[in-house]
N, C-alpha and C. Protein backbone atom coordinates (compact mmCIF):
# COMPACT_ATOMS: atom_id res chain seq x y z
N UNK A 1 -17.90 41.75 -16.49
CA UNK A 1 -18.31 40.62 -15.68
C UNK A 1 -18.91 41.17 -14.39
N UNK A 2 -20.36 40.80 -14.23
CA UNK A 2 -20.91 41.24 -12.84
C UNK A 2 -19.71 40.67 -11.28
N UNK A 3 -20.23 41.28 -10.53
CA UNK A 3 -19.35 40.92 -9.07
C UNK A 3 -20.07 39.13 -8.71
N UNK A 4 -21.57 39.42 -8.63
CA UNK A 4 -21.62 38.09 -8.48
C UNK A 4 -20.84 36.85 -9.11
N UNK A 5 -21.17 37.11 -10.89
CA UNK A 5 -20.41 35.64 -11.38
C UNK A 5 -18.93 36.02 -10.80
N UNK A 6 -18.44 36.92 -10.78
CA UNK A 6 -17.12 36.79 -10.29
C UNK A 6 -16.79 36.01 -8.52
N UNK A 7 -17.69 36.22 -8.12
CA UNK A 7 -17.78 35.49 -6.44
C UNK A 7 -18.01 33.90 -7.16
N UNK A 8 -18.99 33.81 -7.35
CA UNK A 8 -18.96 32.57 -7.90
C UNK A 8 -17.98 31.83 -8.96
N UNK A 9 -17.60 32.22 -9.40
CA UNK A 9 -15.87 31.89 -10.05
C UNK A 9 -15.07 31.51 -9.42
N UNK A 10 -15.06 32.42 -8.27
CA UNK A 10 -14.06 32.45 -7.30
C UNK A 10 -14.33 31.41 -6.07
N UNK A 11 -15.90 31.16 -5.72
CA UNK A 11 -16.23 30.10 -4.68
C UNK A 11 -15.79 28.92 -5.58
N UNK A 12 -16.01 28.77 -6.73
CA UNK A 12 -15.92 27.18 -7.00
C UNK A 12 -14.67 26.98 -7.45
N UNK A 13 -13.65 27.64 -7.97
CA UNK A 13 -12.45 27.96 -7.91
C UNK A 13 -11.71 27.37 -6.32
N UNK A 14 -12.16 27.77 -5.49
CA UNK A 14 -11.95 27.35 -4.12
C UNK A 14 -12.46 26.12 -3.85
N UNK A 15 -13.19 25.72 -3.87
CA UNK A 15 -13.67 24.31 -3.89
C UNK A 15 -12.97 23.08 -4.71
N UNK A 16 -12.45 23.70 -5.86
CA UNK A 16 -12.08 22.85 -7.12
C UNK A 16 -10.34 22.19 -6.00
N UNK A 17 -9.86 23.60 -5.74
CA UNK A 17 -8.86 23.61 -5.20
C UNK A 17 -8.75 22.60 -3.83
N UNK A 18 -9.09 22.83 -3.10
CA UNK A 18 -9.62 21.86 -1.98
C UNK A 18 -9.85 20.60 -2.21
N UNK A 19 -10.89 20.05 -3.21
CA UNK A 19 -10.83 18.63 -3.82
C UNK A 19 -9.08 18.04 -4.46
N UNK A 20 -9.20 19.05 -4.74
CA UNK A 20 -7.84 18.70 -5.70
C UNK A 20 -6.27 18.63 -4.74
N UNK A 21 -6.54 19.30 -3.46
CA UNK A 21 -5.68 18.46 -2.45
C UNK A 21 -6.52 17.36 -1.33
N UNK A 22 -7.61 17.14 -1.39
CA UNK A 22 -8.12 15.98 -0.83
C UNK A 22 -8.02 14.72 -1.85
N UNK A 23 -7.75 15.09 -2.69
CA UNK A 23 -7.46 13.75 -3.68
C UNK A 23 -5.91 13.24 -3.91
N UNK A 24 -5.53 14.46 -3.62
CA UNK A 24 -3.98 13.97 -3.87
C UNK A 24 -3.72 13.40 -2.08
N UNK A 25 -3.83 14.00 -1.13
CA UNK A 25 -4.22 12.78 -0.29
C UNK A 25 -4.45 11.44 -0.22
N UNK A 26 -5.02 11.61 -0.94
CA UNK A 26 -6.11 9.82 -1.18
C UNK A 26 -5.13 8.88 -1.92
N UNK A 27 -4.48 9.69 -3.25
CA UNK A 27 -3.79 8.83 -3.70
C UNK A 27 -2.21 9.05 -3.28
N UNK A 28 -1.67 9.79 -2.38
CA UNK A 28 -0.64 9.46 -1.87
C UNK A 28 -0.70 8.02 -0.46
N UNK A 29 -1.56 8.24 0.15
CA UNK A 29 -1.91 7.10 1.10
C UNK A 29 -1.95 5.87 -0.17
N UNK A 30 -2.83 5.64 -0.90
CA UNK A 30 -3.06 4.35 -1.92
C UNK A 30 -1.55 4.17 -2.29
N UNK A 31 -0.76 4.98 -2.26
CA UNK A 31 0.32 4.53 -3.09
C UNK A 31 1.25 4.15 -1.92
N UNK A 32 1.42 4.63 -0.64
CA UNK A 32 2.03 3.93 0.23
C UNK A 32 1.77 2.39 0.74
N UNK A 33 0.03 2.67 0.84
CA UNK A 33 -0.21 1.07 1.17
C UNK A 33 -0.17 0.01 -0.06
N UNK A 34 -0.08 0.50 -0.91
CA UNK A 34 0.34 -0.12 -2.23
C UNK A 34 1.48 -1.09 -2.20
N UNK A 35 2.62 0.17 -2.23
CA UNK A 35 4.09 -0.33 -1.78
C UNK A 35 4.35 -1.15 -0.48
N UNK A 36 3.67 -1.28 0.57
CA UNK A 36 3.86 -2.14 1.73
C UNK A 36 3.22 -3.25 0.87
N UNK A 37 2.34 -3.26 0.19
CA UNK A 37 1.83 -4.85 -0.20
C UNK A 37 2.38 -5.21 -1.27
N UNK A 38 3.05 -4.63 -1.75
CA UNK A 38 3.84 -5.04 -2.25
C UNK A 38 5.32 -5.72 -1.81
N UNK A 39 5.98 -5.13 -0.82
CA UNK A 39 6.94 -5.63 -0.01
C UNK A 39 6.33 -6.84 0.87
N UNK A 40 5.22 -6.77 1.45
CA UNK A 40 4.49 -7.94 1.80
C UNK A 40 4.62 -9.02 1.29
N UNK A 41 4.13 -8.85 0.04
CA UNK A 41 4.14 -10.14 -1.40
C UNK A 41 5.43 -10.82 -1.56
N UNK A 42 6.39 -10.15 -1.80
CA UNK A 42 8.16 -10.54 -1.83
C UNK A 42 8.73 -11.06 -0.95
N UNK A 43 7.97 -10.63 0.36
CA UNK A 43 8.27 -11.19 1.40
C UNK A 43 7.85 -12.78 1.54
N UNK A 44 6.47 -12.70 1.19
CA UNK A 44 5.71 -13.96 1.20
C UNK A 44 5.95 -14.63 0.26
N UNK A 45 6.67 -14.33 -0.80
CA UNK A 45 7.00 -15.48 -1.71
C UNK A 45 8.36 -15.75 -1.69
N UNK A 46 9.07 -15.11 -1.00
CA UNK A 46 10.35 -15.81 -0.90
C UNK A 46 10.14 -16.93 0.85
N UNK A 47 9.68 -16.56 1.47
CA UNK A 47 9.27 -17.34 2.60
C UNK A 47 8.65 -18.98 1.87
N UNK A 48 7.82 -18.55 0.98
CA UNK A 48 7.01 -20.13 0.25
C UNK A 48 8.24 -20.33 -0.44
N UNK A 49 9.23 -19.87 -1.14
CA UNK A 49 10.25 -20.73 -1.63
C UNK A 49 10.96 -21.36 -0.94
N UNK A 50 11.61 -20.79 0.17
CA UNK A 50 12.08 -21.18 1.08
C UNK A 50 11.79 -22.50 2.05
N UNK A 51 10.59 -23.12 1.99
CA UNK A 51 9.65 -23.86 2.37
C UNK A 51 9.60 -24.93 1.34
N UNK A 52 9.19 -24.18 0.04
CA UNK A 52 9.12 -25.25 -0.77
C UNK A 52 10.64 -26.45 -1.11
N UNK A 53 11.68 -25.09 -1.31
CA UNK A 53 12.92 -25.27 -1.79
C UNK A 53 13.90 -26.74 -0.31
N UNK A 54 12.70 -26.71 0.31
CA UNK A 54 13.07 -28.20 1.49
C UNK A 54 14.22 -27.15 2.19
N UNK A 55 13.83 -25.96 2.71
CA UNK A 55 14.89 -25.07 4.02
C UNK A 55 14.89 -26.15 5.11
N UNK A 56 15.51 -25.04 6.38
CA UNK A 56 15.61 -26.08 7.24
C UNK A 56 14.45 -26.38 8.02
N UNK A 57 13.56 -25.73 8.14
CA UNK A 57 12.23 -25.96 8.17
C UNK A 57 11.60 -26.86 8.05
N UNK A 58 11.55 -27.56 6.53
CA UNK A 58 10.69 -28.34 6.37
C UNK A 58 11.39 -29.57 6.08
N UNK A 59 12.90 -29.96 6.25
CA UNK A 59 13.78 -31.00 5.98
C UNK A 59 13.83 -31.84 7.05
N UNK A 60 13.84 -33.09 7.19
CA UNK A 60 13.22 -33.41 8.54
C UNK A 60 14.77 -34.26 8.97
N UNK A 61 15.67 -34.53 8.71
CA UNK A 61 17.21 -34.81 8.95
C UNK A 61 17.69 -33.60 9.92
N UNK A 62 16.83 -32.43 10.31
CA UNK A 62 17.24 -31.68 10.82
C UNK A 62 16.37 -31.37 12.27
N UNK A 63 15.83 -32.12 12.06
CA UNK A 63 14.24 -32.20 12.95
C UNK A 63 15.21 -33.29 14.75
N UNK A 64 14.58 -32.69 15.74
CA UNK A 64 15.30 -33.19 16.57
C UNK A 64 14.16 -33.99 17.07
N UNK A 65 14.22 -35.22 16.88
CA UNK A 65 13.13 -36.15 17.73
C UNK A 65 12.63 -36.22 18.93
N UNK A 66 11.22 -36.48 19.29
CA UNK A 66 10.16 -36.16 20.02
C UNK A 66 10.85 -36.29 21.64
N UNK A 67 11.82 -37.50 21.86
CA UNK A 67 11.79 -37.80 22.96
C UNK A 67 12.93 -37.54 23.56
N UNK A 68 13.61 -36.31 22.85
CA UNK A 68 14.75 -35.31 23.49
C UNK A 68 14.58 -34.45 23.80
């Protein structure tokens, strides 16, 4: 094997490597903001049940009238 193809083996070898932790980057971030929107979502749908389910929120026997 000449020295050149061997440099060149070896440059893109290095390169390959480099992508290959800029990507795992990429998808470690995607997978964190993933999981927050996901906790987001659970959040937000137990809040709409809560709402829906007549909490104290939206029950109006619990509601203190305007002119107190």
């Amino acid at each position: 094997m000449s020295e050149e193809r061997f440099i060149d083996l070896e440059t893109r070898l290095a390169h390959q490597d480099q992508l290959m932790h800029e990507l795992n980057n990429v998808v470690t971030e995607q997978q964190a903001k993933l999981m927050q929107l996901e906790e987001l979502c659970r959040a937000l749908i137990d809040r709409v049940k809560a709402v829906g389910d007549g909490g104290p929120e939206g029950d109006p026997a619990h509601e203190i009238p305007p002119h107190y």
